[in-house]
PDB file of N, CA and C in Angstrom:
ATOM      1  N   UNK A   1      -3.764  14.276   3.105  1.00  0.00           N
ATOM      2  CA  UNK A   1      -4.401  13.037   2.733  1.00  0.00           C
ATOM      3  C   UNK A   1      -4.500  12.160   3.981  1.00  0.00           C
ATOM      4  N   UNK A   2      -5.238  11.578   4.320  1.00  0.00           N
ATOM      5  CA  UNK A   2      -5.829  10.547   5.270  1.00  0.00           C
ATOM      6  C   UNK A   2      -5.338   9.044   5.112  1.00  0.00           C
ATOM      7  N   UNK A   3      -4.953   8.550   6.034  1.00  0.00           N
ATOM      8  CA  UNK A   3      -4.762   7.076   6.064  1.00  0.00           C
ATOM      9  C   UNK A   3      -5.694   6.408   5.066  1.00  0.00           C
ATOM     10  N   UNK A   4      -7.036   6.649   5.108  1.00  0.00           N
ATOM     11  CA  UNK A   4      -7.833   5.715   4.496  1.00  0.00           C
ATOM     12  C   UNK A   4      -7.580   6.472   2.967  1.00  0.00           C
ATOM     13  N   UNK A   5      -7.286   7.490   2.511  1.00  0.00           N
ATOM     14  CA  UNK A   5      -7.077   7.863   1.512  1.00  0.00           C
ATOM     15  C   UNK A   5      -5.953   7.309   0.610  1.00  0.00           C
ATOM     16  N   UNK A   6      -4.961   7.648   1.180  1.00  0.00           N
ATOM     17  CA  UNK A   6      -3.829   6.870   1.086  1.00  0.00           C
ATOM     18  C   UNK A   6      -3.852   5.569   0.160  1.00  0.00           C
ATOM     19  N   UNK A   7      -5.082   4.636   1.646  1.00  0.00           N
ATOM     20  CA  UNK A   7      -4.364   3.407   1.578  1.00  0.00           C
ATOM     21  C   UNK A   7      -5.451   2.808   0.105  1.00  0.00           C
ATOM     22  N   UNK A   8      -6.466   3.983   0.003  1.00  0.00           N
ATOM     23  CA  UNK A   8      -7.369   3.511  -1.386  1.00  0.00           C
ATOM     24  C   UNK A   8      -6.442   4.074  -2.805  1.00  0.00           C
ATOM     25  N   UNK A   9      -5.908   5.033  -2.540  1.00  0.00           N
ATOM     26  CA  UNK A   9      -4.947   5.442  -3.791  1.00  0.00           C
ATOM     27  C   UNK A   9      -3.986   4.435  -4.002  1.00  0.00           C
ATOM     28  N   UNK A  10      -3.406   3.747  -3.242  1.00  0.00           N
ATOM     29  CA  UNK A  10      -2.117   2.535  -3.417  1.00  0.00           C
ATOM     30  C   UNK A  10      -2.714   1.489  -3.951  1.00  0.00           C
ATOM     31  N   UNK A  11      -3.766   1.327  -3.559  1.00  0.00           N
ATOM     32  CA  UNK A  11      -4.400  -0.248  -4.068  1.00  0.00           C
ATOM     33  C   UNK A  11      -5.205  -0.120  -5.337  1.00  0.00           C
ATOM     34  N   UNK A  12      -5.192   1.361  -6.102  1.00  0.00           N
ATOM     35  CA  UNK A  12      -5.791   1.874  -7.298  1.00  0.00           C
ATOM     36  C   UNK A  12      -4.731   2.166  -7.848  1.00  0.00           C
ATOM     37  N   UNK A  13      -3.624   2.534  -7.462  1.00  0.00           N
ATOM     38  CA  UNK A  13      -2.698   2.434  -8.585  1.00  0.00           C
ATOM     39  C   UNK A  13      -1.872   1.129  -8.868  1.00  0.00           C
ATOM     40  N   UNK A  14      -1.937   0.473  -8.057  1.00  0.00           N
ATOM     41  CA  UNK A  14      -1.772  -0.995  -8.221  1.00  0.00           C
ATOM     42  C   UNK A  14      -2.276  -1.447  -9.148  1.00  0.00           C
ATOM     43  N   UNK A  15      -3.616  -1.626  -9.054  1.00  0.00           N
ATOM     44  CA  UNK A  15      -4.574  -2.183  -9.626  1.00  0.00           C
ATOM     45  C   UNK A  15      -4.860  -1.285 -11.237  1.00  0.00           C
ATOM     46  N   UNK A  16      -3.949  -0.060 -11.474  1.00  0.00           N
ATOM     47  CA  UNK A  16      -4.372   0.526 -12.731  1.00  0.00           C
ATOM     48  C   UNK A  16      -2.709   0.445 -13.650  1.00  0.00           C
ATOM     49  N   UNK A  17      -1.979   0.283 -12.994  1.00  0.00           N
ATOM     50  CA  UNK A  17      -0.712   0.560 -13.061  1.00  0.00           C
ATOM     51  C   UNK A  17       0.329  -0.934 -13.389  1.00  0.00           C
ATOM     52  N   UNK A  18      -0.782  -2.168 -13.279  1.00  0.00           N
ATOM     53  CA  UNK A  18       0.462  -3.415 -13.617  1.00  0.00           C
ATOM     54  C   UNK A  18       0.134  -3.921 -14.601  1.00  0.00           C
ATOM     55  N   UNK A  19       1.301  -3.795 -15.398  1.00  0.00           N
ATOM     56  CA  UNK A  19       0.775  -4.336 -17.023  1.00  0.00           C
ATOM     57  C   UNK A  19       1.039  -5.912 -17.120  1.00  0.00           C
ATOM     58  N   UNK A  20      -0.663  -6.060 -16.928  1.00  0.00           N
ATOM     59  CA  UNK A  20      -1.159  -7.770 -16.881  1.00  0.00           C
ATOM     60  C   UNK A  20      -0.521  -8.082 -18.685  1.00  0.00           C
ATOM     61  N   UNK A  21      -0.559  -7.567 -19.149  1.00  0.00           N
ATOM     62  CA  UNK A  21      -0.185  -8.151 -20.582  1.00  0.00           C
ATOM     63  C   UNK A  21       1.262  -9.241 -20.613  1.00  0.00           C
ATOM     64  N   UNK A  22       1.837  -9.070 -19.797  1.00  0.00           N
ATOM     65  CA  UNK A  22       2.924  -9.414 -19.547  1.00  0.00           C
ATOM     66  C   UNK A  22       3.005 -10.494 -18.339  1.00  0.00           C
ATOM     67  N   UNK A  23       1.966 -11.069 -17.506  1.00  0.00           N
ATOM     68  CA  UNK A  23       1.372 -11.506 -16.867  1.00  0.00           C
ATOM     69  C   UNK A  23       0.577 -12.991 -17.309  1.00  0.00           C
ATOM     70  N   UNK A  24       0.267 -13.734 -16.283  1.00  0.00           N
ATOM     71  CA  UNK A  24      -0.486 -15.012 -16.951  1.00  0.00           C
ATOM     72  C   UNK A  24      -1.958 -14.695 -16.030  1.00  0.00           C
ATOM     73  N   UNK A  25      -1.759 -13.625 -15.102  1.00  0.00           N
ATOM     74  CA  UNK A  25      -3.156 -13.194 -14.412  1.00  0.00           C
ATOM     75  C   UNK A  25      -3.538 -12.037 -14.756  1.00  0.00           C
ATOM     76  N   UNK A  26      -4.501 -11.557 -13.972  1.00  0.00           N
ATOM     77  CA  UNK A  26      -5.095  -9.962 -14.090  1.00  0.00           C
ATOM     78  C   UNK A  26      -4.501 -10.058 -12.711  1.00  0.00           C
ATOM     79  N   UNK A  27      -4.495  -8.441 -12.381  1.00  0.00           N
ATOM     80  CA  UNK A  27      -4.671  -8.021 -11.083  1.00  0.00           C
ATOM     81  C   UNK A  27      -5.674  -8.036 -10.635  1.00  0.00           C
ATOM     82  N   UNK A  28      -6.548  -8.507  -9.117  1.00  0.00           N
ATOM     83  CA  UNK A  28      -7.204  -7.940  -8.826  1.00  0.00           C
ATOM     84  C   UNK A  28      -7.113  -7.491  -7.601  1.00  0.00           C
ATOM     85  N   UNK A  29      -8.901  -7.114  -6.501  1.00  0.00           N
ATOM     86  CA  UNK A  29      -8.638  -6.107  -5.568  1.00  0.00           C
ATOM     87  C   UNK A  29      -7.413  -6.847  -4.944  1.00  0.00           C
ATOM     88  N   UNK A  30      -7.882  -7.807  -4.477  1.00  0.00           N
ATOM     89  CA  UNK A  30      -6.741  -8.643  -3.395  1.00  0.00           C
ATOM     90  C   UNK A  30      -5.401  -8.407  -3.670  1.00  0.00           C
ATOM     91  N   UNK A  31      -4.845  -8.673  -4.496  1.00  0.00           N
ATOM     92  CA  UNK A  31      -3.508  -8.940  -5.126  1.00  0.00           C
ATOM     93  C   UNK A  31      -3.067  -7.336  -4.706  1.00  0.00           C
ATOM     94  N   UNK A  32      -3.954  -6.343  -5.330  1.00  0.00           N
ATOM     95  CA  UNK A  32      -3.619  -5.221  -5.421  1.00  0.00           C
ATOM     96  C   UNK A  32      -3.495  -4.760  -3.834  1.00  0.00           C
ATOM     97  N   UNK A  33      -4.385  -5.399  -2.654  1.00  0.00           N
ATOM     98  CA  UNK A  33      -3.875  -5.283  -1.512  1.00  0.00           C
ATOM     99  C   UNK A  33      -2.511  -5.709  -1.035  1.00  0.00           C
ATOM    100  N   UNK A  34      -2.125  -6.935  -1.375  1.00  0.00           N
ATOM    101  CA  UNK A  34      -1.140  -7.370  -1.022  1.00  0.00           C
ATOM    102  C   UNK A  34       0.349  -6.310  -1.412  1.00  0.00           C
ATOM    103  N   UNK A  35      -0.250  -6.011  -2.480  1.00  0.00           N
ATOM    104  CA  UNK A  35       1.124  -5.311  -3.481  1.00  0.00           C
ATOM    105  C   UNK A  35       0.935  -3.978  -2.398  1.00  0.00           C
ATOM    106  N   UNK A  36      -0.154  -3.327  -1.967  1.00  0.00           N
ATOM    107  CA  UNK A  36       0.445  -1.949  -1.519  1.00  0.00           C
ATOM    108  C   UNK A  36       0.757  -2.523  -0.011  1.00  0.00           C
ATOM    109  N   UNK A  37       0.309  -3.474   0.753  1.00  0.00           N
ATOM    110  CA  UNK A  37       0.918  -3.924   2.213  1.00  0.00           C
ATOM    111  C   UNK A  37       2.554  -3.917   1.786  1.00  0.00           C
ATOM    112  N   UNK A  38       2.790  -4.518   0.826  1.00  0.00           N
ATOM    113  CA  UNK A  38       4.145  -5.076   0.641  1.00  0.00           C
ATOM    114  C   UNK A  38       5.003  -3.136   0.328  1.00  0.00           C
ATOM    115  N   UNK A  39       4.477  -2.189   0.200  1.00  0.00           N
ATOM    116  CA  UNK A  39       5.296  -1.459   0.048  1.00  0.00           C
ATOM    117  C   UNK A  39       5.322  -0.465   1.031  1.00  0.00           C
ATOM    118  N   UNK A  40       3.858  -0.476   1.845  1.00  0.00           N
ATOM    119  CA  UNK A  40       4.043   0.788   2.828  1.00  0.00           C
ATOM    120  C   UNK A  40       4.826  -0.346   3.933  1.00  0.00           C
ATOM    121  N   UNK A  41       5.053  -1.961   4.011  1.00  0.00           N
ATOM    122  CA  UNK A  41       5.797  -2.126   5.078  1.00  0.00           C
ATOM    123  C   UNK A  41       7.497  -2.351   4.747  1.00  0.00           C
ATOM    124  N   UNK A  42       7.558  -2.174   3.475  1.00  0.00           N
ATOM    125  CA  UNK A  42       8.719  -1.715   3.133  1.00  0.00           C
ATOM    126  C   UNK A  42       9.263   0.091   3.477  1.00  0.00           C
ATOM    127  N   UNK A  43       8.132   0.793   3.122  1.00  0.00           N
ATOM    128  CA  UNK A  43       8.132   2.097   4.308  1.00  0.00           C
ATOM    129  C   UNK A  43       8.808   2.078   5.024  1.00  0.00           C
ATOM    130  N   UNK A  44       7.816   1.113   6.380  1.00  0.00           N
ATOM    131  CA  UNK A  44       7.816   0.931   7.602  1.00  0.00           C
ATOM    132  C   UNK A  44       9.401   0.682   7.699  1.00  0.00           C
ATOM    133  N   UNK A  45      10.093  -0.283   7.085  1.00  0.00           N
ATOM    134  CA  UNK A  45      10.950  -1.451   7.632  1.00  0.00           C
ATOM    135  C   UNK A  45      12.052  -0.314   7.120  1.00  0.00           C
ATOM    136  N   UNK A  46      12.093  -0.017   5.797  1.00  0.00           N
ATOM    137  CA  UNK A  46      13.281   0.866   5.629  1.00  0.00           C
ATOM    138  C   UNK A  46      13.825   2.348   6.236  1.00  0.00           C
ATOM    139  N   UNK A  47      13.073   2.697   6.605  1.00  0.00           N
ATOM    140  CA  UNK A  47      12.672   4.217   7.101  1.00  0.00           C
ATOM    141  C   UNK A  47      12.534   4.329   8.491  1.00  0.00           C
ATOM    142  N   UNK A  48      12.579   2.998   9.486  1.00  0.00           N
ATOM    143  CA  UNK A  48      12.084   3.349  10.542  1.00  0.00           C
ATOM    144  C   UNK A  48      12.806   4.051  11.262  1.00  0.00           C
ATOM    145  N   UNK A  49      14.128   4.296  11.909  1.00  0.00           N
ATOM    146  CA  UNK A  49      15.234   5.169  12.345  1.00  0.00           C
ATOM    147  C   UNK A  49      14.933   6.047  11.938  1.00  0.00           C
ATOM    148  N   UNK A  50      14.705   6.663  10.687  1.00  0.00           N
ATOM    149  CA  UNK A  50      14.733   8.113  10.145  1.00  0.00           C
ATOM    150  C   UNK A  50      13.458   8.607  10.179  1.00  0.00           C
ATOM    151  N   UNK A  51      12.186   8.185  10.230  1.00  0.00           N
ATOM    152  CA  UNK A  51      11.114   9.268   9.902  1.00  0.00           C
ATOM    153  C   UNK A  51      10.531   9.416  11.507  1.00  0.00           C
ATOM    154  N   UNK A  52       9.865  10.851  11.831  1.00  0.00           N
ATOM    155  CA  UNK A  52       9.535  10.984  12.394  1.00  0.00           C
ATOM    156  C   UNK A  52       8.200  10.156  13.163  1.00  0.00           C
ATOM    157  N   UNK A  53       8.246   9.764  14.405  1.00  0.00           N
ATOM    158  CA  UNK A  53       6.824   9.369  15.232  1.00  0.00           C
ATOM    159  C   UNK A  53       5.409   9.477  13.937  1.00  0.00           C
ATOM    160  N   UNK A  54       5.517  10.255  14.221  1.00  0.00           N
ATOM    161  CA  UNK A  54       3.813  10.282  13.148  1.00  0.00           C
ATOM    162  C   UNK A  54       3.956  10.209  11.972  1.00  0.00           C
ATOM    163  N   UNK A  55       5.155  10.307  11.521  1.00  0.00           N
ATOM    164  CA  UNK A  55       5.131   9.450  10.099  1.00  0.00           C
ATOM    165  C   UNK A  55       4.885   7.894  10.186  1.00  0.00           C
ATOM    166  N   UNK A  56       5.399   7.428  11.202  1.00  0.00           N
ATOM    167  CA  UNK A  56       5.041   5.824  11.270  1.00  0.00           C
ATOM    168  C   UNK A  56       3.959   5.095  11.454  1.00  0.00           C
ATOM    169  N   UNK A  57       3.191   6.367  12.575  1.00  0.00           N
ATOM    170  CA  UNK A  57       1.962   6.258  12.984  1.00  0.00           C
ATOM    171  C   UNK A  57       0.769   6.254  11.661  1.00  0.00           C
ATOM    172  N   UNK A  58       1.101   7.164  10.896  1.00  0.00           N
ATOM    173  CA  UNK A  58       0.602   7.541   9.628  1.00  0.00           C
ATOM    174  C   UNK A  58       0.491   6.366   8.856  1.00  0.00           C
ATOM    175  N   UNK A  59       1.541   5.435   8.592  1.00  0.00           N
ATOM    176  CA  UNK A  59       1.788   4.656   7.961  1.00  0.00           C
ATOM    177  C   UNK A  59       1.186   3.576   8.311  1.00  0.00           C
ATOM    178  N   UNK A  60       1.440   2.994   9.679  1.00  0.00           N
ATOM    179  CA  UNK A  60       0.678   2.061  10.296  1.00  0.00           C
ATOM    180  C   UNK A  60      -0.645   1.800   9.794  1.00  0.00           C
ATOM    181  N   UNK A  61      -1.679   3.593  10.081  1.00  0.00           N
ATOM    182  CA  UNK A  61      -2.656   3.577   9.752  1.00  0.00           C
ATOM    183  C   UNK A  61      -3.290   2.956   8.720  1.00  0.00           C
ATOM    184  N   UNK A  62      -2.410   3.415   7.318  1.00  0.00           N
ATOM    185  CA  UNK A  62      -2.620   3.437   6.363  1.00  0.00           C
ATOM    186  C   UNK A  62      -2.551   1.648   6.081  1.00  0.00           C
ATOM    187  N   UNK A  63      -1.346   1.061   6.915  1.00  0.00           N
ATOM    188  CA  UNK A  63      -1.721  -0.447   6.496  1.00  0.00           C
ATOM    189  C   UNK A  63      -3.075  -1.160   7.073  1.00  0.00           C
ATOM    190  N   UNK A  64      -3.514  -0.591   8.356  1.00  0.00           N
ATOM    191  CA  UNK A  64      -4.562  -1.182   8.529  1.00  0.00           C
ATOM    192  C   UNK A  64      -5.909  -1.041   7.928  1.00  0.00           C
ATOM    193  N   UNK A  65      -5.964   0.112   7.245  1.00  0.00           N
ATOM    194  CA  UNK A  65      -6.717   0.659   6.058  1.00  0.00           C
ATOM    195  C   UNK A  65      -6.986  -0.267   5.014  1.00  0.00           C
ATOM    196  N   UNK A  66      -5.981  -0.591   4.615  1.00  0.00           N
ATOM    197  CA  UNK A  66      -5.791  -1.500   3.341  1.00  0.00           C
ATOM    198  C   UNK A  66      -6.270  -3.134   3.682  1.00  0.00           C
ATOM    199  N   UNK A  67      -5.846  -3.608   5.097  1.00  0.00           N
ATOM    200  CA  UNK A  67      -6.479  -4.414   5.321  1.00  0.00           C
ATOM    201  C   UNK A  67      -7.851  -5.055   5.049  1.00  0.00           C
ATOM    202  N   UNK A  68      -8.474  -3.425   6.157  1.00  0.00           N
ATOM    203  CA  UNK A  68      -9.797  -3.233   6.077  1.00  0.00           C
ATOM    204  C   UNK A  68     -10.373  -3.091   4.689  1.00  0.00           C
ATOM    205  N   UNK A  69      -9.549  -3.091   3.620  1.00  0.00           N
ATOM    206  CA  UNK A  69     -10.742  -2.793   2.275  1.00  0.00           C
ATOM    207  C   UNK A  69     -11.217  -3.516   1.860  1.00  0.00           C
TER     208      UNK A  69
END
């Protein structure tokens, strides 16, 4: 899977996956960006000692991906 793949699957399961019922909003795209930044840099932040170079690199990608959407 591809960075840009990735970073469109996180912000679709975000966005399919939070039960607004329980909520005073909907999700939308934005929010649903924020929510997957907030977890691949939890990735980033928890994992960094342990995963290999191009896993981080990978990851990186993938946040600037999400940016870009």
């Amino acid at each position: 899977m591809t960075a840009k793949e990735k970073a469109n699957r996180l912000c679709i399961d975000f966005l399919m996956n939070i039960d607004t019922d329980d909520c005073d909003f909907g999700m939308n795209k934005e929010m649903a960006k924020q929510c997957a930044l907030l977890a691949v840099n939890e990735i980033l932040e928890s994992f960094i000692i342990t995963i290999p170079k191009h896993q981080t690199e990978f990851w990186e990608q993938v946040k600037q991906e999400i940016i870009n959407l």
